[in-house]
N, C-alpha and C. Protein backbone atom coordinates (compact mmCIF):
# COMPACT_ATOMS: atom_id res chain seq x y z
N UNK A 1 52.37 -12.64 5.88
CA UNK A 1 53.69 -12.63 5.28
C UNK A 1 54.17 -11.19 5.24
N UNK A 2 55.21 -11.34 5.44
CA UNK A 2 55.96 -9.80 5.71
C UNK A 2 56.27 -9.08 4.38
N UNK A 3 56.29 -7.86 3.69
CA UNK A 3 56.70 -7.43 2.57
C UNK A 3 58.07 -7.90 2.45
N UNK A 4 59.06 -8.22 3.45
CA UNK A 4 60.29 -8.41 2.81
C UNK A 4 60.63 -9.73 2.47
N UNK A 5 59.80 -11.11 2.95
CA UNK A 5 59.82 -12.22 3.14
C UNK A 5 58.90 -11.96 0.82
N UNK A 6 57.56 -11.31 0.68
CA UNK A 6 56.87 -11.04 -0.49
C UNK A 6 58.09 -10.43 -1.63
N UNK A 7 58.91 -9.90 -1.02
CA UNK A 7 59.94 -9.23 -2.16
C UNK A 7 60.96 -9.97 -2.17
N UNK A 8 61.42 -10.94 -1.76
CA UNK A 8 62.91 -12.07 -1.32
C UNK A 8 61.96 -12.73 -2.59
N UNK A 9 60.71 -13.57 -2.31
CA UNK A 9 60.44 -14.62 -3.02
C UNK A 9 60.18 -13.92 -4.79
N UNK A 10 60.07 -12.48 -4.47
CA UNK A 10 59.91 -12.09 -6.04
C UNK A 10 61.25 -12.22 -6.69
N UNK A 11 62.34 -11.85 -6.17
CA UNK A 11 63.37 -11.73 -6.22
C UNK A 11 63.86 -13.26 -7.06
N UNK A 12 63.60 -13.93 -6.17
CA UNK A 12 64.02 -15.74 -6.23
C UNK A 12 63.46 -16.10 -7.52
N UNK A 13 62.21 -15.70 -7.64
CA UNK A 13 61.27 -15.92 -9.17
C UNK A 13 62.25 -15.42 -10.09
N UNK A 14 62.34 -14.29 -9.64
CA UNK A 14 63.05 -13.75 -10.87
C UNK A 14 64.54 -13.87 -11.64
N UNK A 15 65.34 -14.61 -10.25
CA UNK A 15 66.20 -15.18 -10.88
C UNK A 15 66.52 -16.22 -11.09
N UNK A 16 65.17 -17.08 -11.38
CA UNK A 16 64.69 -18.62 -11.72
C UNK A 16 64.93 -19.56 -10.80
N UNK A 17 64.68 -19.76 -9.39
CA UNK A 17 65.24 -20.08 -8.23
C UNK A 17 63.71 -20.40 -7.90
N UNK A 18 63.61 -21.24 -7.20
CA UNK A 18 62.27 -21.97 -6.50
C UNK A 18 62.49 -22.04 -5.00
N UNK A 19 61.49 -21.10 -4.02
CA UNK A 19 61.53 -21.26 -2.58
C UNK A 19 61.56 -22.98 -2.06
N UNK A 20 59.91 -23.53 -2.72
CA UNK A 20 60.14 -25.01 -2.12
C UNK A 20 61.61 -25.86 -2.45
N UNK A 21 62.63 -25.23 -3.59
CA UNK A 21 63.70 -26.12 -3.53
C UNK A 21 64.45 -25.58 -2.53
N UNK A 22 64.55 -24.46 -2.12
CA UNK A 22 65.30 -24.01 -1.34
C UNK A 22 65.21 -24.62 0.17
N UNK A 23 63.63 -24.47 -0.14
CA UNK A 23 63.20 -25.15 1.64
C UNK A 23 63.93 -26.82 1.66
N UNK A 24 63.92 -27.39 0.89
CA UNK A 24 64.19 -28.46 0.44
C UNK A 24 65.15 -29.20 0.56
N UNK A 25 66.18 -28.00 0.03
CA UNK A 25 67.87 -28.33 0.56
C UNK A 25 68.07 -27.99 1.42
N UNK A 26 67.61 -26.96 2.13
CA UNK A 26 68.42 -26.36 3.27
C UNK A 26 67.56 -26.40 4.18
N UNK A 27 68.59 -27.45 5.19
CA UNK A 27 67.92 -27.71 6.44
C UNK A 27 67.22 -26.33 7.82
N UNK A 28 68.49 -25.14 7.35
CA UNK A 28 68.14 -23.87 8.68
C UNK A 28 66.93 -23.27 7.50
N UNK A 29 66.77 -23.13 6.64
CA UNK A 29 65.63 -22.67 6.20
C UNK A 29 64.41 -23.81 6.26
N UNK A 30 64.16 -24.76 5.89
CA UNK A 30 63.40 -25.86 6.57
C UNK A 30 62.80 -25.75 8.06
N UNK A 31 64.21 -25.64 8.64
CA UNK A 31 63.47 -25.39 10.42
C UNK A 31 62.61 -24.21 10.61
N UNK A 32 63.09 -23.02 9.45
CA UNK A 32 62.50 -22.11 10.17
C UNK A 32 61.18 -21.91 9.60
N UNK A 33 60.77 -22.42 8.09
CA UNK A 33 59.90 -22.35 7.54
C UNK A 33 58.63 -23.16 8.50
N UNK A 34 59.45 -24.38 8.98
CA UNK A 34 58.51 -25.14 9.86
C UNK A 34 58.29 -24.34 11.29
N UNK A 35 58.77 -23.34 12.01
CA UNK A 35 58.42 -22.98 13.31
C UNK A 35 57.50 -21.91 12.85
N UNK A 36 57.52 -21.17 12.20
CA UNK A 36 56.57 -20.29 11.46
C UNK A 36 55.06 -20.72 11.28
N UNK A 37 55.31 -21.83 10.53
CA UNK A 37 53.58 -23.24 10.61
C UNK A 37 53.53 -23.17 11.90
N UNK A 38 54.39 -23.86 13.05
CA UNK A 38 53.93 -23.90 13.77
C UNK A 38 53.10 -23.09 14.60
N UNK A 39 54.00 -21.78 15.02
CA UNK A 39 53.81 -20.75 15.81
C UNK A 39 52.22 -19.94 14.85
N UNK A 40 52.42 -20.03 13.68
CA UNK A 40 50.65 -20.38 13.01
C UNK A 40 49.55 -20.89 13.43
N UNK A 41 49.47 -21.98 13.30
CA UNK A 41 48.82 -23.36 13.93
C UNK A 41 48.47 -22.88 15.51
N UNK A 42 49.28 -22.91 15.91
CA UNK A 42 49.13 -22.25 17.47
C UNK A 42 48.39 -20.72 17.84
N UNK A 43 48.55 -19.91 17.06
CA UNK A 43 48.12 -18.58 17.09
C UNK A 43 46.55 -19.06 16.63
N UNK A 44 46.25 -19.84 15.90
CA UNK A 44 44.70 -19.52 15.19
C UNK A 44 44.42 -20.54 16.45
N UNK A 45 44.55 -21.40 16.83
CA UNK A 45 44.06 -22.21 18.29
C UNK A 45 43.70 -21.00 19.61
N UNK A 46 44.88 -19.99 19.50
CA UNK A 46 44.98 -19.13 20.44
C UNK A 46 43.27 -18.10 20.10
N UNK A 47 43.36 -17.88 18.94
CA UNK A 47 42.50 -16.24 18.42
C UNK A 47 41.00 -17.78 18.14
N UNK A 48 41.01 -18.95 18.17
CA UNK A 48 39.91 -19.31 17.93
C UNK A 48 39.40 -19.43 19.61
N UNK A 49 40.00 -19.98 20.55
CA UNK A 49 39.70 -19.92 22.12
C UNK A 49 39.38 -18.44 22.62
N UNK A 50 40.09 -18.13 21.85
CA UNK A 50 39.72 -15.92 22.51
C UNK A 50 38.29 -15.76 22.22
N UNK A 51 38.01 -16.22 20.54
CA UNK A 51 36.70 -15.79 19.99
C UNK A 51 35.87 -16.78 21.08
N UNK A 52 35.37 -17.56 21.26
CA UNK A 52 34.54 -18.91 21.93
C UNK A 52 34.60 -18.14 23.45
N UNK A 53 35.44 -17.98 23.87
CA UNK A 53 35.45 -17.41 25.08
C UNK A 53 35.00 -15.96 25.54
N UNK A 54 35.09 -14.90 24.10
CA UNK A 54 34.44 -13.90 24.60
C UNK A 54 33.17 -14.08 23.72
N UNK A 55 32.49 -15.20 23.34
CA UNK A 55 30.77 -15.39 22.43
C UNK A 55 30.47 -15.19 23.65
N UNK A 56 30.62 -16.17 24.78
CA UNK A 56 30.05 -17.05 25.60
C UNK A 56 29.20 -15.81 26.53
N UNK A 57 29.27 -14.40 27.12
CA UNK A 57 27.91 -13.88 27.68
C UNK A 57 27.06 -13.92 26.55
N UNK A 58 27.16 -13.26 25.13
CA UNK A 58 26.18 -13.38 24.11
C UNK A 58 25.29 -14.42 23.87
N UNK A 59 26.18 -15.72 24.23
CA UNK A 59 25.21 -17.44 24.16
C UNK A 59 24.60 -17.09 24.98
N UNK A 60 24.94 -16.96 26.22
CA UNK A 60 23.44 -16.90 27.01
C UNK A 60 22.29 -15.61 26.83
N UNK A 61 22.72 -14.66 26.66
CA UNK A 61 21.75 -13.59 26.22
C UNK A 61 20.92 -13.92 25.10
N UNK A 62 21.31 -14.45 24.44
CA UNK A 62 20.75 -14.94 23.04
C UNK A 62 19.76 -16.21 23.44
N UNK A 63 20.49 -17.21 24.22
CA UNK A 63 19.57 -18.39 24.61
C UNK A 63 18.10 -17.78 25.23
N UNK A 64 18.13 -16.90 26.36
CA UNK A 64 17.58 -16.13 27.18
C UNK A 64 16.62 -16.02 26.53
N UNK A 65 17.05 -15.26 25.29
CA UNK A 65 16.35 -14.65 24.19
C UNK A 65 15.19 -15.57 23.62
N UNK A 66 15.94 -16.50 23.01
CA UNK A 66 15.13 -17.21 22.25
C UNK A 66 14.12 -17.97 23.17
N UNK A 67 14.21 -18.33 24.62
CA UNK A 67 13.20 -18.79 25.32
C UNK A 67 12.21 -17.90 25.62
N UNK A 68 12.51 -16.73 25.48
CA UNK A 68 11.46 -15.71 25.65
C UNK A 68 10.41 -15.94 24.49
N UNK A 69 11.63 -15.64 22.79
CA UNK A 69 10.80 -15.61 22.24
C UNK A 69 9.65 -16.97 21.47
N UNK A 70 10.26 -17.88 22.00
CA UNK A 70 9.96 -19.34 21.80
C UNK A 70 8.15 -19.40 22.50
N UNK A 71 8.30 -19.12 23.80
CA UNK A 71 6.71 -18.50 24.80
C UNK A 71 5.99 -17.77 24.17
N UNK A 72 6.42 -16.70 23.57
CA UNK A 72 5.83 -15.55 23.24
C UNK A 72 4.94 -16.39 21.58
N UNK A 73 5.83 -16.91 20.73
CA UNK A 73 5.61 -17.73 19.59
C UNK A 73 4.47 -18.68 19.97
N UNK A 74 4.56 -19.43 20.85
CA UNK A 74 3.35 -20.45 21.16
C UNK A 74 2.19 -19.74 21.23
N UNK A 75 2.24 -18.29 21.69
CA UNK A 75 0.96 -17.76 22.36
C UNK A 75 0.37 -17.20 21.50
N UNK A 76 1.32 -16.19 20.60
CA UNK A 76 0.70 -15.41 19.47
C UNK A 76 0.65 -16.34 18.07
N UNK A 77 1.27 -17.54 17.66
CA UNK A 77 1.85 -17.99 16.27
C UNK A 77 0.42 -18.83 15.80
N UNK A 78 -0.30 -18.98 16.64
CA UNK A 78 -1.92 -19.16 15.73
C UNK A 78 -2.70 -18.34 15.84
N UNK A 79 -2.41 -17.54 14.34
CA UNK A 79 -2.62 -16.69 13.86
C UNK A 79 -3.64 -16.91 13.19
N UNK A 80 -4.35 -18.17 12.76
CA UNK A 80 -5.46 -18.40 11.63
C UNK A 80 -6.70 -17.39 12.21
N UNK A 81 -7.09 -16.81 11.06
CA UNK A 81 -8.32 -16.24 11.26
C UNK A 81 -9.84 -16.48 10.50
C-alpha cells in the first residue's frame, strides 16, 4: 500500500467516513479496488513460479546430495560397539 493510498484512509477515519462504504457505493472505486486484488493475485502467482523455478538447480544438488549421503549412512550408521 502506498503512503498516500495509508494517509487518504487516515484522513477518511478521521472524518468518520468508512473506505468499505465507499468501495460500496461507488462503482469506479469498486473497479479499481478490484483490479488492484487482481493484478495482486497475479503478481504472487508470478514471484511464486520465479521462486520454484529458480529452487529447481538446488533440488537437484540437494537430491544428489542426499543420495550420497543416504550410501555413506548405510555404511557408517552401525555404529554399535
Amino acid at each position: 500500500m502506498s503512503d498516500l493510498v495509508a494517509s487518504i484512509r487516515k484522513n477518511v477515519i478521521n472524518m468518520g467516513g468508512s473506505e468499505l462504504k465507499a468501495i460500496a457505493n461507488n462503482e469506479g472505486l469498486r473497479i479499481l479496488w478490484q483490479s488492484k486484488q487482481d493484478l495482486l493475485v497475479e503478481m504472487n502467482q508470478a514471484k511464486k513460479s520465479a521462486a520454484e523455478e529458480a529452487a529447481k538447480p538446488y533440488m537437484l544438488l540437494i537430491h544428489d546430495i542426499d543420495a550420497q549421503y543416504a550410501v555413506l549412512l548405510q555404511f557408517v550408521g552401525d555404529n554399535r560397539e
